[in-house]
Protein backbone atom coordinates (compact mmCIF):
# COMPACT_ATOMS: atom_id res chain seq x y z
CA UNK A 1 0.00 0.00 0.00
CA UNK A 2 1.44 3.77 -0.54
CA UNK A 3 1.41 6.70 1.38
CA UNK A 4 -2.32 7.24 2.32
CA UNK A 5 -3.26 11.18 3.02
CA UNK A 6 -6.29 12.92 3.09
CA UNK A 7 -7.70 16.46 1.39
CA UNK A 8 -10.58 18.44 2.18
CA UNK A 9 -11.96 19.88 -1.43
CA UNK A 10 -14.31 23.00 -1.68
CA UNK A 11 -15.92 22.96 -4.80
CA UNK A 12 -18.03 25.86 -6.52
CA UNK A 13 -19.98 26.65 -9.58
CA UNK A 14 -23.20 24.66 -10.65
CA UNK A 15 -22.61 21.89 -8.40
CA UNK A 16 -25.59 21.95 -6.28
CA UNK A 17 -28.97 20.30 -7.32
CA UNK A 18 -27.30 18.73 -10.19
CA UNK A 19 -26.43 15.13 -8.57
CA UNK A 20 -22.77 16.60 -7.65
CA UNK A 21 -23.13 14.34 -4.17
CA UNK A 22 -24.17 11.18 -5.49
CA UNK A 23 -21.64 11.15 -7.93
CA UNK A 24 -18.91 12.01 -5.48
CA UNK A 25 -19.92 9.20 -3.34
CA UNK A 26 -20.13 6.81 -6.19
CA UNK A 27 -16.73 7.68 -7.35
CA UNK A 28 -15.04 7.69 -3.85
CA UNK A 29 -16.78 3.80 -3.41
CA UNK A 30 -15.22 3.00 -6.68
CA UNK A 31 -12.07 4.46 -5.80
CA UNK A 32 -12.25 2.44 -2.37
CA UNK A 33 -12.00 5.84 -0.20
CA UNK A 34 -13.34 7.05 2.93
CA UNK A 35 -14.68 10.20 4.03
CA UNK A 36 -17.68 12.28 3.08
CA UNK A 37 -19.43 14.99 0.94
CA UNK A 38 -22.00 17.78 1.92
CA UNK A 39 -23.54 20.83 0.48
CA UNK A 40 -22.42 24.32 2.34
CA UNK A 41 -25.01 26.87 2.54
CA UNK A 42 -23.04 28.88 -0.07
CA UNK A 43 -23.55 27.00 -2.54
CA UNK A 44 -20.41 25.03 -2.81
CA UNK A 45 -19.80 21.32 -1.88
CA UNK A 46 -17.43 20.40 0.21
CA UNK A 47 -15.66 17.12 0.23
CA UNK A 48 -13.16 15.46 2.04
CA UNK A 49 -11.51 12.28 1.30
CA UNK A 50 -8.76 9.71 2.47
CA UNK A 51 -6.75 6.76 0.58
CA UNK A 52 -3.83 6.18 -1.13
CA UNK A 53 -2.23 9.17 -2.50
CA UNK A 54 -2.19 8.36 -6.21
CA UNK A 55 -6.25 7.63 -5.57
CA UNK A 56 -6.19 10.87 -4.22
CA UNK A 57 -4.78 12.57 -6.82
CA UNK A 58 -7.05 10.89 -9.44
CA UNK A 59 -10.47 11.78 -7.70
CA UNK A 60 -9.16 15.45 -7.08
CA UNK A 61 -9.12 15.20 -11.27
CA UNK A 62 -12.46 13.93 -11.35
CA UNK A 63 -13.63 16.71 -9.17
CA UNK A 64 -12.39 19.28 -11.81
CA UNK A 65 -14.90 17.73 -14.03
CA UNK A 66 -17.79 16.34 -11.60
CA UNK A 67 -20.63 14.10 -13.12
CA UNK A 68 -21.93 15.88 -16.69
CA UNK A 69 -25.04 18.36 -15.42
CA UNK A 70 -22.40 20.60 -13.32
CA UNK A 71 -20.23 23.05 -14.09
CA UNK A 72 -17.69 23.14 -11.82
CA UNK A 73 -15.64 26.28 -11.74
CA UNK A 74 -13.39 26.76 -8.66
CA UNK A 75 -12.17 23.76 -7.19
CA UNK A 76 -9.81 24.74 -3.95
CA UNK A 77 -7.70 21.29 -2.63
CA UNK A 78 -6.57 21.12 1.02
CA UNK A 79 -4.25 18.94 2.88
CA UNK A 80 -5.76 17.37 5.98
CA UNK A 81 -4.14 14.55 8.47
CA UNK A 82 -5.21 11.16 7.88
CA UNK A 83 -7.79 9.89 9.57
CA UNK A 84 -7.89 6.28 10.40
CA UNK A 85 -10.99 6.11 12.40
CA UNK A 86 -13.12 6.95 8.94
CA UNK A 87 -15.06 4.19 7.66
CA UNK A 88 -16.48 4.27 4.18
CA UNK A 89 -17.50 7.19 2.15
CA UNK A 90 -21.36 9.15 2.65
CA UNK A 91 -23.31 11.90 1.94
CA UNK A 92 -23.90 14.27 4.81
């Protein structure tokens, strides 16, 4: 196994109401990640997500995108410690 890390993602743009969640979560299962994804008040989802680092790096990628009905236009990527006591991936 690599080096597992985790990020917490903010995303913004059209990325509420358009199935931005579900697709996150469905990704992150596929991916074999843990953490979680939510919907901020402002608008912009927030997401944050642990596993091995090239994983990681390849969901932050997907992110950029998102499933085809968003539009994502910022997408800000931050480093958080690992944490071992998540299990699984949800939707908050």
């Amino acid at each position: 196994m690599g080096e597992v890390r985790g990020v917490r993602v903010l995303v913004g743009g059209r990325v509420q109401g358009v199935g931005f969640r579900w697709s996150t979560l469905h990704r992150a299962e596929a991916l074999g990640l843990t953490g979680w994804v939510r919907n901020l008040p402002d608008g912009h989802v927030e997401v944050l997500a642990h596993g091995e680092a090239a994983v990681i790096d390849a969901f932050v990628e997907w992110l950029r995108e998102g499933p085809r009905w968003a539009q994502v236009r910022e997408l800000r990527v931050y480093a958080v410690p690992h944490d071992p006591g998540l299990i699984g991936f949800t939707v908050r």
